[in-house]
C-alpha atoms as a PDB file:
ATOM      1  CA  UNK A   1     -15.614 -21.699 -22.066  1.00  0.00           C
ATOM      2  CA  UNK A   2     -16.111 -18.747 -20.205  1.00  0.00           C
ATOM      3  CA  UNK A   3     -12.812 -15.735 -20.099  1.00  0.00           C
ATOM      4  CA  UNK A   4     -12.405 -16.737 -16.604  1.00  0.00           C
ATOM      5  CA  UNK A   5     -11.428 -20.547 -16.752  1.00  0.00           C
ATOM      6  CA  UNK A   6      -9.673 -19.732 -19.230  1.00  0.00           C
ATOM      7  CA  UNK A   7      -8.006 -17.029 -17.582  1.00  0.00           C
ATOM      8  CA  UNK A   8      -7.519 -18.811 -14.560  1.00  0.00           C
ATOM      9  CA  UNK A   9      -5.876 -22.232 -16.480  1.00  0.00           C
ATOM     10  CA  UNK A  10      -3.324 -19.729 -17.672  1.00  0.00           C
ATOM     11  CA  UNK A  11      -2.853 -18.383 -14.202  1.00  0.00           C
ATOM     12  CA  UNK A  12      -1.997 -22.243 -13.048  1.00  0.00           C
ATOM     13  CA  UNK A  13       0.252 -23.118 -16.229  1.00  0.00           C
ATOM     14  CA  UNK A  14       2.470 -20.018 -15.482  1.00  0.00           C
ATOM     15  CA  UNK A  15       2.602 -21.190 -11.217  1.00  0.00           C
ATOM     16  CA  UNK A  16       3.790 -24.888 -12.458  1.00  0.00           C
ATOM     17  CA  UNK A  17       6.269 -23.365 -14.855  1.00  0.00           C
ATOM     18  CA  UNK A  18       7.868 -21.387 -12.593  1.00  0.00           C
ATOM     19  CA  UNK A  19       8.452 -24.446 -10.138  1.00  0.00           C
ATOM     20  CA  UNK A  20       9.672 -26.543 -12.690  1.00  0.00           C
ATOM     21  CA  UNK A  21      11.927 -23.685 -14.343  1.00  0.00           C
ATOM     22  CA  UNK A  22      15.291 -23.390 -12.207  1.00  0.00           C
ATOM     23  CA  UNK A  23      15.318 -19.232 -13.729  1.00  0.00           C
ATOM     24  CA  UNK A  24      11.826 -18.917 -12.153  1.00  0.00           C
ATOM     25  CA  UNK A  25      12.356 -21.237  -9.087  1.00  0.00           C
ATOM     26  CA  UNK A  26      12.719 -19.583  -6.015  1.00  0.00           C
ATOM     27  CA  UNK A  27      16.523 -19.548  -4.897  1.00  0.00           C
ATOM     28  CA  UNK A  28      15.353 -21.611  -1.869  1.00  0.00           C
ATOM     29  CA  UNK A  29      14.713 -24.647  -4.358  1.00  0.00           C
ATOM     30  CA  UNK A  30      17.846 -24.948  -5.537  1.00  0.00           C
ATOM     31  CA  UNK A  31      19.818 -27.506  -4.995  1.00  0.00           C
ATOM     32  CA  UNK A  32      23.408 -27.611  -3.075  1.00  0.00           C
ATOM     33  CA  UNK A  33      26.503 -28.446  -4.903  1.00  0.00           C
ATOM     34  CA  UNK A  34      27.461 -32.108  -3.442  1.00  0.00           C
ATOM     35  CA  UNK A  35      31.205 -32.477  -3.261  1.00  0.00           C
ATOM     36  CA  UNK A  36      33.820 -35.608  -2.052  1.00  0.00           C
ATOM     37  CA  UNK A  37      37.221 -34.252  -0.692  1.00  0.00           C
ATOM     38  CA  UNK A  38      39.817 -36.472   0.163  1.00  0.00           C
ATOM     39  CA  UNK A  39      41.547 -35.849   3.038  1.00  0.00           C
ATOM     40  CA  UNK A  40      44.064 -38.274   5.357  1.00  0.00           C
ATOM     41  CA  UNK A  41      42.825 -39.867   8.848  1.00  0.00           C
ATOM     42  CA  UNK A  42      43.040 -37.559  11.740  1.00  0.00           C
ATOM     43  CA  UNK A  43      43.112 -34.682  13.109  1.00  0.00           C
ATOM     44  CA  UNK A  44      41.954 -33.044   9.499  1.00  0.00           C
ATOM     45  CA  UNK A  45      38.545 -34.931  10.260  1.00  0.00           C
ATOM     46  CA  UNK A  46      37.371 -32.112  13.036  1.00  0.00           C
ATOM     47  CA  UNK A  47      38.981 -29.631  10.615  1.00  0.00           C
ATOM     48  CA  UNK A  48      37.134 -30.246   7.475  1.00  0.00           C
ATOM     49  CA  UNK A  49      33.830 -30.614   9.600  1.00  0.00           C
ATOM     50  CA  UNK A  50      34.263 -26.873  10.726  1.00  0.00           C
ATOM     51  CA  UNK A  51      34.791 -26.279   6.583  1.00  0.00           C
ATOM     52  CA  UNK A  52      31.557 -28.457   5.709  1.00  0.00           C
ATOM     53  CA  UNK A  53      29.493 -26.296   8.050  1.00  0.00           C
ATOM     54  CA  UNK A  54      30.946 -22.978   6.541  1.00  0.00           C
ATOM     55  CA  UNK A  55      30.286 -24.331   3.106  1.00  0.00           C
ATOM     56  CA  UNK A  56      26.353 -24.728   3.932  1.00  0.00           C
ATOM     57  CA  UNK A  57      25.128 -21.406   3.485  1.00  0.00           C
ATOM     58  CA  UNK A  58      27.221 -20.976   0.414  1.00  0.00           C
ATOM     59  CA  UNK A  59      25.476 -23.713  -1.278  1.00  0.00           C
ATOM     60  CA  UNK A  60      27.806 -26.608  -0.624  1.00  0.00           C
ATOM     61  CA  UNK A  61      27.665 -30.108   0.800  1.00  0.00           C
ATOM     62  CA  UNK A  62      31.074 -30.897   1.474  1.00  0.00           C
ATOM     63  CA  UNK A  63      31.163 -35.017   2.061  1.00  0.00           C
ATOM     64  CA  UNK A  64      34.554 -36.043   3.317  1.00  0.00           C
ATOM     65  CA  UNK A  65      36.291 -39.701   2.148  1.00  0.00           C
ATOM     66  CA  UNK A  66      39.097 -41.116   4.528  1.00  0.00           C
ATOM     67  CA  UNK A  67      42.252 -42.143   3.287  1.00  0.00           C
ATOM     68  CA  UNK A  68      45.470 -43.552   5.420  1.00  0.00           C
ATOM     69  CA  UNK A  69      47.504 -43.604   2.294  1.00  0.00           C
ATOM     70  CA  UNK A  70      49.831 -40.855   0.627  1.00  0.00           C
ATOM     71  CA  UNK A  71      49.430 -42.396  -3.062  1.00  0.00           C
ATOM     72  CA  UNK A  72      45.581 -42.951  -2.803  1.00  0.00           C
ATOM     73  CA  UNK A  73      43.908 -39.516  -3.181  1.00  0.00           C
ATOM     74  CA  UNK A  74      45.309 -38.158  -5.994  1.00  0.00           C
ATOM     75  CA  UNK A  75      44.360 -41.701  -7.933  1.00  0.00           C
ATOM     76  CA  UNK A  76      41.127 -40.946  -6.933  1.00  0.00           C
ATOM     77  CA  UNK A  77      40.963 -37.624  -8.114  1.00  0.00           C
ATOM     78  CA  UNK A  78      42.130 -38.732 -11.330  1.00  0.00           C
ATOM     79  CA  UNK A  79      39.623 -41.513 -11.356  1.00  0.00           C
ATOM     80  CA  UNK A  80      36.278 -38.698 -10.570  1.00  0.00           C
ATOM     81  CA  UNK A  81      35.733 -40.946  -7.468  1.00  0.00           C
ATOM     82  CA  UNK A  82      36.313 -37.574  -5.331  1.00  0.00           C
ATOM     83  CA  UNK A  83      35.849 -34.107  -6.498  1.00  0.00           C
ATOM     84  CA  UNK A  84      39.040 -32.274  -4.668  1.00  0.00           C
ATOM     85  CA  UNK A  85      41.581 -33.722  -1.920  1.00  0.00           C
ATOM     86  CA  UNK A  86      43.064 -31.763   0.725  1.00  0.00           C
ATOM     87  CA  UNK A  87      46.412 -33.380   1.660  1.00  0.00           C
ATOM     88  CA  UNK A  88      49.899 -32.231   0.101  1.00  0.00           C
ATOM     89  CA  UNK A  89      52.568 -30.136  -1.116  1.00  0.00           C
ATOM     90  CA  UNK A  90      53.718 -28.908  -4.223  1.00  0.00           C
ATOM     91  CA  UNK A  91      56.769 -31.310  -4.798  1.00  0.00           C
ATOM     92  CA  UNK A  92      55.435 -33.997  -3.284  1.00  0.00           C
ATOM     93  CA  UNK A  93      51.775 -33.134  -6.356  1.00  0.00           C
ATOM     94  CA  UNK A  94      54.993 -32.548  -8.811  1.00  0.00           C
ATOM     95  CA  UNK A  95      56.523 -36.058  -8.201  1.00  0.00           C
ATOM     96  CA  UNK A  96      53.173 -37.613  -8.411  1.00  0.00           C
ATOM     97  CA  UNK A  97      52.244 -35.989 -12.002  1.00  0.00           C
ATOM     98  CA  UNK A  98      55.557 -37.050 -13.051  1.00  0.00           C
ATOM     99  CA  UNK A  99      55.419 -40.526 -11.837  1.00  0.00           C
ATOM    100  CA  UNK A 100      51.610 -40.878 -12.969  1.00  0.00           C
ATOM    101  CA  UNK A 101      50.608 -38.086 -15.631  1.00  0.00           C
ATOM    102  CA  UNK A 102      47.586 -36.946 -13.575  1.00  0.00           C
ATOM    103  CA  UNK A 103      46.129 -33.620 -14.715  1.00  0.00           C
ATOM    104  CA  UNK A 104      45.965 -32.057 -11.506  1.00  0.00           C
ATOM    105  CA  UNK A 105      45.957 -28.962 -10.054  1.00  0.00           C
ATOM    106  CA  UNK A 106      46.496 -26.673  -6.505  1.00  0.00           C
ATOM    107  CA  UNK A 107      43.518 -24.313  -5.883  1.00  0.00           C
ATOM    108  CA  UNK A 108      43.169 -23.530  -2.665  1.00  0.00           C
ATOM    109  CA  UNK A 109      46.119 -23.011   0.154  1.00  0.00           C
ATOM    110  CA  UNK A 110      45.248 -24.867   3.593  1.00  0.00           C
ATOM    111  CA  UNK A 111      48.079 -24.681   5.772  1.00  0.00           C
ATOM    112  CA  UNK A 112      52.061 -25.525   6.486  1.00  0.00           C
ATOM    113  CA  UNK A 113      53.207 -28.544   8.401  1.00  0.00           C
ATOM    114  CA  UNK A 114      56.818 -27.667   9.311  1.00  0.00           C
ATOM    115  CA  UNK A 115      58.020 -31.589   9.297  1.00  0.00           C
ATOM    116  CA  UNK A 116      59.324 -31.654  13.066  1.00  0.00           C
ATOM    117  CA  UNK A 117      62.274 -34.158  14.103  1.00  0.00           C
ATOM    118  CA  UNK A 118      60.812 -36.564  17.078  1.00  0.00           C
ATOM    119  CA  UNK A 119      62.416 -38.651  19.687  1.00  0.00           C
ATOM    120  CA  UNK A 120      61.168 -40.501  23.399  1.00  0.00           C
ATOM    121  CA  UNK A 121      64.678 -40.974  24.001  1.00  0.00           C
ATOM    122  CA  UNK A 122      66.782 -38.182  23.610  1.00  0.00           C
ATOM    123  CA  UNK A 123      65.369 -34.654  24.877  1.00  0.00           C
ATOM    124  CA  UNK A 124      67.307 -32.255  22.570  1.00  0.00           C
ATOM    125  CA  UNK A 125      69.621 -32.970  19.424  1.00  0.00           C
ATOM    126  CA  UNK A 126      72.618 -31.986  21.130  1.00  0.00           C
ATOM    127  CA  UNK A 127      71.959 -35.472  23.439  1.00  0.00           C
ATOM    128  CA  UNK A 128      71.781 -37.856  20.220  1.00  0.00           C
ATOM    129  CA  UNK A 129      74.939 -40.331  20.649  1.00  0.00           C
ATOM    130  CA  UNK A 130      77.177 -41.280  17.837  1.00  0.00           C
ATOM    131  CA  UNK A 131      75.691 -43.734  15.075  1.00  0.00           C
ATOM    132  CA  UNK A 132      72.107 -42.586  16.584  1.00  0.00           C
ATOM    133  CA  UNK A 133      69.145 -44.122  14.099  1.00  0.00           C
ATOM    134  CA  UNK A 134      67.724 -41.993  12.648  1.00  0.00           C
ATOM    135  CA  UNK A 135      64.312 -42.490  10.961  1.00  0.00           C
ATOM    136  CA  UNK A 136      63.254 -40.573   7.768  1.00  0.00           C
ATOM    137  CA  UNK A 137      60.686 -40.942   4.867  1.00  0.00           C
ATOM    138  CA  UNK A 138      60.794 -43.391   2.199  1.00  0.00           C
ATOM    139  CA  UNK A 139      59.064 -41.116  -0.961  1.00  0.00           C
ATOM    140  CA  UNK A 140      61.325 -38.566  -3.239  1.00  0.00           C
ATOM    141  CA  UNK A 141      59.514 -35.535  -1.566  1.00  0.00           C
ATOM    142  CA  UNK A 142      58.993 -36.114   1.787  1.00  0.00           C
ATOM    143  CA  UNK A 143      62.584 -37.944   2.086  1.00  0.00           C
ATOM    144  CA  UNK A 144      64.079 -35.187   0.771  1.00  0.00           C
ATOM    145  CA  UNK A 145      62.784 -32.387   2.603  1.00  0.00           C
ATOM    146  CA  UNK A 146      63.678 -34.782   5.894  1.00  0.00           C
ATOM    147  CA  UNK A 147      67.259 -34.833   4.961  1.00  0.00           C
ATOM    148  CA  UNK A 148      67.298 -30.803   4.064  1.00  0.00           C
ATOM    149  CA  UNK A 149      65.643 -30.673   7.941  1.00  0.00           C
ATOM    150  CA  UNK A 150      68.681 -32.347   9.124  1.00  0.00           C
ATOM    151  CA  UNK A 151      70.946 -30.238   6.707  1.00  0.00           C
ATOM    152  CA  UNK A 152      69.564 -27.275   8.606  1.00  0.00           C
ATOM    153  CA  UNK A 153      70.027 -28.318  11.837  1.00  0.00           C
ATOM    154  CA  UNK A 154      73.727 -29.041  11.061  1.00  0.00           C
ATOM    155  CA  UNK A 155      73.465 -32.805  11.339  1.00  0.00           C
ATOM    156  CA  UNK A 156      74.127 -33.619   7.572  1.00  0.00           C
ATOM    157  CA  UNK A 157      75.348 -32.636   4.627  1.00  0.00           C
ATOM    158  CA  UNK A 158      73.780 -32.958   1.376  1.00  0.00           C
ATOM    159  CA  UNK A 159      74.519 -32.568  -2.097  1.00  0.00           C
ATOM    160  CA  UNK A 160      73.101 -29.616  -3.565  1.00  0.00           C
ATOM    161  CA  UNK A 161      72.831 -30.889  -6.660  1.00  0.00           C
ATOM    162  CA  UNK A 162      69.848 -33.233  -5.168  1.00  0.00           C
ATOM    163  CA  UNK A 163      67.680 -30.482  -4.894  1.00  0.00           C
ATOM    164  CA  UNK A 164      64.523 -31.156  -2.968  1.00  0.00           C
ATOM    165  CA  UNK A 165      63.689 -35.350  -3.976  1.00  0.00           C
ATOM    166  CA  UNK A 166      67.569 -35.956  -2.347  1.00  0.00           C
ATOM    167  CA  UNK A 167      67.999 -39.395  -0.962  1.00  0.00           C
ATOM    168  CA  UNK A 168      70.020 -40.700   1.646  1.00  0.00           C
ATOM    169  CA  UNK A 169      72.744 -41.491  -1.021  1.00  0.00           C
ATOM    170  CA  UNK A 170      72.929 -38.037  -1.611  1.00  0.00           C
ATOM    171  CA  UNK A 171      74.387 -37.395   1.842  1.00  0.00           C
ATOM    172  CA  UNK A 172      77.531 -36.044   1.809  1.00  0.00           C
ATOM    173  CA  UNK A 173      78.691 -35.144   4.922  1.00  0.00           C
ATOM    174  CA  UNK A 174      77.743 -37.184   8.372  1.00  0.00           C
ATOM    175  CA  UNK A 175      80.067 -36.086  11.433  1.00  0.00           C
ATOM    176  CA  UNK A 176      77.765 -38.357  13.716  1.00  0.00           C
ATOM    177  CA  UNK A 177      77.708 -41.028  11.362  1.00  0.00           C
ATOM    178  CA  UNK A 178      73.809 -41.385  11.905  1.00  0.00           C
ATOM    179  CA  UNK A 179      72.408 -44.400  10.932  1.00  0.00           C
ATOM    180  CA  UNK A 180      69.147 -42.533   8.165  1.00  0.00           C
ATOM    181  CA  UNK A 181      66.767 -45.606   8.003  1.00  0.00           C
ATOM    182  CA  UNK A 182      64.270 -45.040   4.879  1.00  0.00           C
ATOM    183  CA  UNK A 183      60.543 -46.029   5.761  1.00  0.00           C
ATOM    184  CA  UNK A 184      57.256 -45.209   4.891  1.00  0.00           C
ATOM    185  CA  UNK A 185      55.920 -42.051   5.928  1.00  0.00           C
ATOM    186  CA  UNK A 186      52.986 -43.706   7.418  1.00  0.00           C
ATOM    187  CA  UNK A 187      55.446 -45.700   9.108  1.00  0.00           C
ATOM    188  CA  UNK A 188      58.296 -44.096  10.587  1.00  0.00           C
ATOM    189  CA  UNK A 189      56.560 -41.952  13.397  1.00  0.00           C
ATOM    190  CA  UNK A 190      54.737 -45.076  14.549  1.00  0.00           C
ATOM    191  CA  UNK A 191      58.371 -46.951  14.734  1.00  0.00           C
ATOM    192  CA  UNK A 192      59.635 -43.851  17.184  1.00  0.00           C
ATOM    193  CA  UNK A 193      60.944 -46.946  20.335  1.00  0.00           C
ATOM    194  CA  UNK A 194      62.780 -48.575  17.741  1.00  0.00           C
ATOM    195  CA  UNK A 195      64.499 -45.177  16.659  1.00  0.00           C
ATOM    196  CA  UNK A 196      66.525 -42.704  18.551  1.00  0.00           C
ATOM    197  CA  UNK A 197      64.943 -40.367  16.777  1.00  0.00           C
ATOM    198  CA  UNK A 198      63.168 -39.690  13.463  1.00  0.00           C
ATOM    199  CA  UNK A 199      61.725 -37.059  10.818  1.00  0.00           C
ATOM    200  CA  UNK A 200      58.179 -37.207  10.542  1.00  0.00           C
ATOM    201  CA  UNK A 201      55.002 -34.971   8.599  1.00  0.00           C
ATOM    202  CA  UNK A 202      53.214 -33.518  11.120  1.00  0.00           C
ATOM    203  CA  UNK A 203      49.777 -35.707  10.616  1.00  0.00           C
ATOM    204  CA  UNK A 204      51.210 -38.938  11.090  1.00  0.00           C
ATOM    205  CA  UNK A 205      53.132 -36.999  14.611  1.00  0.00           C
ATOM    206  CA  UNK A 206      49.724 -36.330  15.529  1.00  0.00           C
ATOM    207  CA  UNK A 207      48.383 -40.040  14.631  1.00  0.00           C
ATOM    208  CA  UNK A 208      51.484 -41.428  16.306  1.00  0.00           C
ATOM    209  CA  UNK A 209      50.621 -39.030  19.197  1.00  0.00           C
ATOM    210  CA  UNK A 210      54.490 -37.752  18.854  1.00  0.00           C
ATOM    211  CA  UNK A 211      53.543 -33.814  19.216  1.00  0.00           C
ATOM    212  CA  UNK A 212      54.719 -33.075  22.806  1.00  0.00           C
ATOM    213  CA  UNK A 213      57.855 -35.460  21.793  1.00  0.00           C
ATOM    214  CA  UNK A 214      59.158 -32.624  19.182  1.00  0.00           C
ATOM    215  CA  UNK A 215      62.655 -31.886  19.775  1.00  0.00           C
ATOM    216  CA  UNK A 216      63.496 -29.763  16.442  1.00  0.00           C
ATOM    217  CA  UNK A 217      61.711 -28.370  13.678  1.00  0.00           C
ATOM    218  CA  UNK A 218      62.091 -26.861  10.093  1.00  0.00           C
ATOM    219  CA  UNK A 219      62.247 -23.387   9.635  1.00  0.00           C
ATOM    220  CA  UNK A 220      59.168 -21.617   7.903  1.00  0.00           C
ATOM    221  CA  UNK A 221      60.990 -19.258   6.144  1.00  0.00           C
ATOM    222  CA  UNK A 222      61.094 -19.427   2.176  1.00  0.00           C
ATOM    223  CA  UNK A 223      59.464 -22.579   3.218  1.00  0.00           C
ATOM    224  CA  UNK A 224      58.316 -24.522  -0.320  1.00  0.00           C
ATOM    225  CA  UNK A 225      55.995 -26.868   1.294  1.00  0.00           C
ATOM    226  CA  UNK A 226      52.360 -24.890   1.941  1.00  0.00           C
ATOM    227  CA  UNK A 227      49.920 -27.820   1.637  1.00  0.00           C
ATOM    228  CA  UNK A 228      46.814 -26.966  -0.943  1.00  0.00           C
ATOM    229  CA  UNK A 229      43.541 -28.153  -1.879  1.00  0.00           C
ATOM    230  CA  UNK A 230      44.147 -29.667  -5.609  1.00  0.00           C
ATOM    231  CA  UNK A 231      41.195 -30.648  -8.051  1.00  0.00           C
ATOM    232  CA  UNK A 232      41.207 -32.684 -11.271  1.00  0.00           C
ATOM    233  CA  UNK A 233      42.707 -29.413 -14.442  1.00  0.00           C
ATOM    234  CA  UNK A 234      39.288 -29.563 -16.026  1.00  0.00           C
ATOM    235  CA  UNK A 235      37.765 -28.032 -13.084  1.00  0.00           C
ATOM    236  CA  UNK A 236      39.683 -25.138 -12.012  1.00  0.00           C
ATOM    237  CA  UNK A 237      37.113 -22.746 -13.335  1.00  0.00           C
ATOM    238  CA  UNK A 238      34.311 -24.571 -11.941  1.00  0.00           C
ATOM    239  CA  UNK A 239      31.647 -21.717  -9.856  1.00  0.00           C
ATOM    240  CA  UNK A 240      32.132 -24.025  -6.676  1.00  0.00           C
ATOM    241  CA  UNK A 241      36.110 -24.039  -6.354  1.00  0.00           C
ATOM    242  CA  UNK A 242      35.437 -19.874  -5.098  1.00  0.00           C
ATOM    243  CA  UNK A 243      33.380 -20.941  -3.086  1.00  0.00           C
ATOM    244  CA  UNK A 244      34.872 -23.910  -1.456  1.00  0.00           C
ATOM    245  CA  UNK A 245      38.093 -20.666  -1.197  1.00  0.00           C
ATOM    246  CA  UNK A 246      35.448 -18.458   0.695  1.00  0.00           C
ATOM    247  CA  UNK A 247      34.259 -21.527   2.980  1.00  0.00           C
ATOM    248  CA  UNK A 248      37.413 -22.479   4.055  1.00  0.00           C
ATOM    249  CA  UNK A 249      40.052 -19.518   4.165  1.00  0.00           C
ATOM    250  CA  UNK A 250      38.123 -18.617   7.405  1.00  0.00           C
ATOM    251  CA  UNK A 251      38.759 -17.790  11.344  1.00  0.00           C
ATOM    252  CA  UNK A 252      36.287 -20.627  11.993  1.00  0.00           C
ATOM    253  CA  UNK A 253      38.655 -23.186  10.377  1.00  0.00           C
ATOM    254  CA  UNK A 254      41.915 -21.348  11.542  1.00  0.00           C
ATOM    255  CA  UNK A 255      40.703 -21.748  15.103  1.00  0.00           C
ATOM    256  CA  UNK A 256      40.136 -25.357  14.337  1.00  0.00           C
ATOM    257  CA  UNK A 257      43.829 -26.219  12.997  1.00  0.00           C
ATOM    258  CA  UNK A 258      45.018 -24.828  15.908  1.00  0.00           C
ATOM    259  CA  UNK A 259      42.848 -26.880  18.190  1.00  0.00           C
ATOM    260  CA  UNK A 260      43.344 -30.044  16.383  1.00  0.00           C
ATOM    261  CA  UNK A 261      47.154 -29.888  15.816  1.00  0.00           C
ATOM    262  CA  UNK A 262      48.329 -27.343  18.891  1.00  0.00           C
ATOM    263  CA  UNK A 263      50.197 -25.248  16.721  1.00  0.00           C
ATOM    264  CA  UNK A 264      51.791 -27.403  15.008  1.00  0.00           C
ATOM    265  CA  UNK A 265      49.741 -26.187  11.591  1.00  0.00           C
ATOM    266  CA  UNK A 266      50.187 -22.724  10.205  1.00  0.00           C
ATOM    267  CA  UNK A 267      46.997 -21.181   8.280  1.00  0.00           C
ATOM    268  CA  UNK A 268      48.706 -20.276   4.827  1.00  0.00           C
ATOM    269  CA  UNK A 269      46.170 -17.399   4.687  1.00  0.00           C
END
């Protein structure tokens, strides 16, 4: 065999090792990171499609799965069925762990929703009548940030000693003797005609189409309730979660919260 095949084999050995060898492939082989985030039905939809095409060129595929359900996402983060969800607060993550045990944590802040108070029949608080109904939240977090929203506005009284998962038996004072009606969160914007008026997140308001029917709000400052992108414990140190920071902390996706929920979100960045 002449020093020239043989010279020339070696030449073709080396060329197929360095495709098959991810240190020698080219970084245009690589592969994207593919990753599910849960998010709720919406207006977060457009949102997280202005974060899937920022993620591109940083080596992501960001996949999005729908949910219309509080309590779903962070069982599916716990079961690996999505990688990260994009979708609550801090006490409302807290209650969950306690009430579950999931091992999950907040990465990434997204945005606040100050929870707005909503009603198609009354155009300011000072017009709600005596023994108005008054819808609020159902679940330990939500329900009691609703009642500290009507605390602040000088509607209620509640017991401090609630802290922030008070109930409506933790009311304490009630000078209008406002009829607080517990339902699902999912729920109560959607029941606005049956209420005089009612607390509600600011995704279902949107869903509901209650965001021009705002009549109070929550103030933002010291405000506890930034909503976060959360992943399962074990992956907090994974090379993607940076990058899933870089993708979305952006002016891109700033400009789309405040087309999709007309300034009703506030970037927490």
């Amino acid at each position: 065999m002449s020093f020239f095949s043989l010279s020339r084999r070696a030449a073709l050995t080396l060329a197929a090792a360095a495709l098959l060898s991810p240190a020698l492939a080219p970084a245009a082989f690589a592969q994207n990171t593919a990753l599910k985030v849960g998010i709720m039905g919406g207006e977060d939809e457009s949102v997280w499609a202005v974060v899937a095409e920022q993620a591109k060129p940083l080596g992501l595929d960001i996949s999005t799965v729908i949910f219309n359900d509080y309590t779903q996402p962070n069982e599916a983060l716990a079961r690996s069925e999505i990688d990260a969800n994009a979708f609550q607060h801090l006490p409302y993550l807290e209650a969950q762990i306690e009430a579950h045990g999931y091992e999950i944590t907040p990465v990434i802040d997204t945005a606040i929703f100050p929870i707005g108070v909503y009603s198609k029949k009354h155009a300011s608080l000072a017009d709600l009548p005596e023994g108005a109904v008054i819808g609020v939240p159902n679940d330990p977090s939500n329900g009691g940030r609703a009642l500290k929203v009507l605390e602040q506005l000088g509607l209620i009284k509640v017991n401090p000693d609630a802290g922030i998962l008070a109930t409506v038996i933790d009311v304490t004072g009630n000078p209008k003797n406002l009829d607080l009606r517990e339902l699902d969160a999912g729920v109560v914007g959607r029941a606005i005609d049956d209420l005089d008026a009612a607390v509600v997140n600011t995704d279902w308001a949107a869903k509901a189409e209650l965001l021009d029917n705002r009549i109070a709000e929550e103030s933002g400052v010291d405000n506890p309730y930034t909503n976060f992108i959360a992943i399962r414990t074990a992956d907090k140190d994974a090379e993607w979660v940076a990058k899933l920071r870089e993708a979305f902390q952006t002016d891109a996706v700033k400009a789309a919260y405040a087309d999709a929920y007309k300034g009703a979100a506030v970037p927490a960045w």
